[in-house]
Each structure stands twice: as C-alpha cells, then as structure tokens.
C-alpha atoms as a PDB file:
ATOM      1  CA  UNK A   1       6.967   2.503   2.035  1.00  0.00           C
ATOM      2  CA  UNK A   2      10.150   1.242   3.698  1.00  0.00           C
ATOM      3  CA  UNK A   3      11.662   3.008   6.202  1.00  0.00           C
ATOM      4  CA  UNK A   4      15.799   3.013   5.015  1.00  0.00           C
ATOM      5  CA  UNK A   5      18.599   1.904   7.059  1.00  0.00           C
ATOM      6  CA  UNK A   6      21.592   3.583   5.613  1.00  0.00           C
ATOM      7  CA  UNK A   7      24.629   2.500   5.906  1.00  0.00           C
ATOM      8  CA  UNK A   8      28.473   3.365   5.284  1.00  0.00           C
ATOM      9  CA  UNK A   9      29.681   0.286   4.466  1.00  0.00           C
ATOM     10  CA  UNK A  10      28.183  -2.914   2.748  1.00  0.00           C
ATOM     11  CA  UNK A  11      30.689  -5.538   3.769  1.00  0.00           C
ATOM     12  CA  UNK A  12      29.300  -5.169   7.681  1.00  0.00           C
ATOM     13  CA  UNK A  13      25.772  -5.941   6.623  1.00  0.00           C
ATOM     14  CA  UNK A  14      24.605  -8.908   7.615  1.00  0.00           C
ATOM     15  CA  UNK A  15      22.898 -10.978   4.716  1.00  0.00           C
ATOM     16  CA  UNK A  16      22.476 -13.960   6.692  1.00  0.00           C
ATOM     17  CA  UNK A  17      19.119 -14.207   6.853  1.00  0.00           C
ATOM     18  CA  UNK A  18      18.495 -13.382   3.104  1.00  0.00           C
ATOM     19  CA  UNK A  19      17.847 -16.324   0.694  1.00  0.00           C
ATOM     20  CA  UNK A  20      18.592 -14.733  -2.603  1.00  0.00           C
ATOM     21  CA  UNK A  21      20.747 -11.272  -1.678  1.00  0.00           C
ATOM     22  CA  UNK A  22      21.238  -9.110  -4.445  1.00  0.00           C
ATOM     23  CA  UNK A  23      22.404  -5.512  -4.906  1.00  0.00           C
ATOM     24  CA  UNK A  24      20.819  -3.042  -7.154  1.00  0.00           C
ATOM     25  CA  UNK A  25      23.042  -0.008  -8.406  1.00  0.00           C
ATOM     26  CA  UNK A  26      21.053   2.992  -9.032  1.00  0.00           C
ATOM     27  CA  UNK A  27      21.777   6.368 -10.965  1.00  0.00           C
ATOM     28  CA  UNK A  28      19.611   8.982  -9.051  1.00  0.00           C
ATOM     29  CA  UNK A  29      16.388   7.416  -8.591  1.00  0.00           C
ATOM     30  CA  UNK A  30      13.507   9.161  -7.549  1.00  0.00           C
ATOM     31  CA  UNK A  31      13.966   8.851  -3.855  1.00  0.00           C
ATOM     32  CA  UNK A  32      17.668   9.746  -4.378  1.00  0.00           C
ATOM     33  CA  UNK A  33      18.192  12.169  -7.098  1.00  0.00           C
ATOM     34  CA  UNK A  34      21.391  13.878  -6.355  1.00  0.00           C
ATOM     35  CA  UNK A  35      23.257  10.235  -6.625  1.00  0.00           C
ATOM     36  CA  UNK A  36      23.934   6.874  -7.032  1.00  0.00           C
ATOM     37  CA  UNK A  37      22.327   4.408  -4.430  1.00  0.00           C
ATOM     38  CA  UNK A  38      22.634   0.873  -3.659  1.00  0.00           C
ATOM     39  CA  UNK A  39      19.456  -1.486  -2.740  1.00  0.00           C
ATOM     40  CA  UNK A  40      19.692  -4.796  -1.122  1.00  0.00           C
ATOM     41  CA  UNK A  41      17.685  -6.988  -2.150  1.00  0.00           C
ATOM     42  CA  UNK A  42      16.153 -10.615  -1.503  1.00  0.00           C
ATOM     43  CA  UNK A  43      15.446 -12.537  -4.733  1.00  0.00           C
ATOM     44  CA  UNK A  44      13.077  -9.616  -6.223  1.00  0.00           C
ATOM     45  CA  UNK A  45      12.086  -8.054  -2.567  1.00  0.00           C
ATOM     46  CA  UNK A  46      13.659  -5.025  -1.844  1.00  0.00           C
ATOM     47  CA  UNK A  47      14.856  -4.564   1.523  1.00  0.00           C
ATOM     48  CA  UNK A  48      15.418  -1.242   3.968  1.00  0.00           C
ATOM     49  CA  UNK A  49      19.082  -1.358   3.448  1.00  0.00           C
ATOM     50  CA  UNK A  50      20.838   1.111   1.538  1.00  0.00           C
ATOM     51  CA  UNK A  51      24.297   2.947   0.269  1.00  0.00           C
ATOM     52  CA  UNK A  52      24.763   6.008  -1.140  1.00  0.00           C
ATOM     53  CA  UNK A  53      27.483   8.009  -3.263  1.00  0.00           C
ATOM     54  CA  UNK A  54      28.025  10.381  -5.407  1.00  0.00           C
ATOM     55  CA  UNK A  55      30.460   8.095  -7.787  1.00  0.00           C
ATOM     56  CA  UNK A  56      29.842   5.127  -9.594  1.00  0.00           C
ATOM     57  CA  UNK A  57      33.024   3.558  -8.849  1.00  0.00           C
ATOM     58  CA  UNK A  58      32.585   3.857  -5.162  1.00  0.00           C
ATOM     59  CA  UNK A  59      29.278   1.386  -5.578  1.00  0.00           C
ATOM     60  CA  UNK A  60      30.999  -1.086  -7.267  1.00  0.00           C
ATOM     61  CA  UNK A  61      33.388  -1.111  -4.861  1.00  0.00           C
ATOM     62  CA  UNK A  62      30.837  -1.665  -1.974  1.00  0.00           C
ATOM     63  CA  UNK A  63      29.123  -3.914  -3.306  1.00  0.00           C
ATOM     64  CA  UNK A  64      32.293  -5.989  -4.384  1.00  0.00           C
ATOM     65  CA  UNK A  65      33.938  -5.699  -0.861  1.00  0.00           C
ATOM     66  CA  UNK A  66      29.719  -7.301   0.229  1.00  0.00           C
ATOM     67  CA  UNK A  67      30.584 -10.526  -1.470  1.00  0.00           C
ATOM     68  CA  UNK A  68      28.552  -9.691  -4.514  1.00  0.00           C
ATOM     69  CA  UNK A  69      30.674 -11.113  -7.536  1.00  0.00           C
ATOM     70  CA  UNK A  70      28.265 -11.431 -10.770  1.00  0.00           C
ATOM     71  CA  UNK A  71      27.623  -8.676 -12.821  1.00  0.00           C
ATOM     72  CA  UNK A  72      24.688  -8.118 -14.743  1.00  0.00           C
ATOM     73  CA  UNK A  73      23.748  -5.363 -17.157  1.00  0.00           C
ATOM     74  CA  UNK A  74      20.760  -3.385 -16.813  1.00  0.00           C
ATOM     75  CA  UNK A  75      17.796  -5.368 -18.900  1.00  0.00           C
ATOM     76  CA  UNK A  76      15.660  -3.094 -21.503  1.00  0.00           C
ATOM     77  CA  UNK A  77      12.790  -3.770 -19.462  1.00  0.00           C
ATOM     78  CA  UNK A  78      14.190  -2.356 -16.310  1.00  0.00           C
ATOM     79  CA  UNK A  79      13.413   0.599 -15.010  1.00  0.00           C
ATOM     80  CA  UNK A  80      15.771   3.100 -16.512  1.00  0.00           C
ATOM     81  CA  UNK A  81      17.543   4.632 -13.313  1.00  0.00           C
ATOM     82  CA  UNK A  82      19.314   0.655 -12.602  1.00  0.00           C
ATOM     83  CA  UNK A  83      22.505   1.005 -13.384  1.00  0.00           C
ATOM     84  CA  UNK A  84      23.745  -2.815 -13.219  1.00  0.00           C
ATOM     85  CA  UNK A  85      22.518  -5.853 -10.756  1.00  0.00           C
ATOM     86  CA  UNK A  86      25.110  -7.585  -8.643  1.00  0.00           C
ATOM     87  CA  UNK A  87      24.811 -11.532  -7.013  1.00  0.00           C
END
C-alpha cells in the first residue's frame, strides 16, 4: 500500500519527474469516505500524492491551478467513486 503525502495545495507539487501526470477526482473512496480526494497519477500508476476536501468545486480548482487542463468524464467501466480525470 502507499504511504500518502498529503498536501494543501496542488500547484506546489512538483510533477517534474512524472511522464504522463494525471489527476483523479474522487467522491469518498474507500480510503477516504467522508470526502472528495484527489490522486496524482503517472500514466495509469498511482502515486503517494494526495488532496482532500469536502467540496467538489474546491478539487477542480486544485487541480486547475496544477496545470491540469483536459477534462474527462468518468468512463462506465471505472470504478464508480471517480468523479472525472484531469491531464
């Protein structure tokens, strides 16, 4: 299991040394139940870096102020607590 680094902010992360970084909004996933959380990922590896909230809005927000600019709707095969995916 990964050990999380959370974090209070997304734009001071450092993707530098991802090749493909993505963002995964979540609606209270098992690990996080009580909220919405925020995954960084690279290309389809999830990494230990994570945001939490209690609003929606406040994700998007992150994750827009990151860099991450194209939106993608969560696919009928994911798994049903992914909100959206961000590149």
């Amino acid at each position: 299991m990964i050990k999380n680094k959370f974090v209070g902010t997304l734009k001071d992360v450092d993707f530098s040394e991802l090749i493909f970084p993505v963002a995964v909004i979540y609606n209270k996933p098992k690990d996080f139940p009580t909220c919405f959380a925020v995954r960084i990922f690279d290309g389809n590896k999830p990494t230990n870096v994570v945001f939490l909230s209690t609003k929606l809005e406040e994700c998007r927000k992150e994750v827009n102020k990151a860099g991450f600019a194209l939106w993608c709707g969560r696919d009928k095969r994911d798994d049903k607590c992914i909100v959206e995916t961000w590149m």
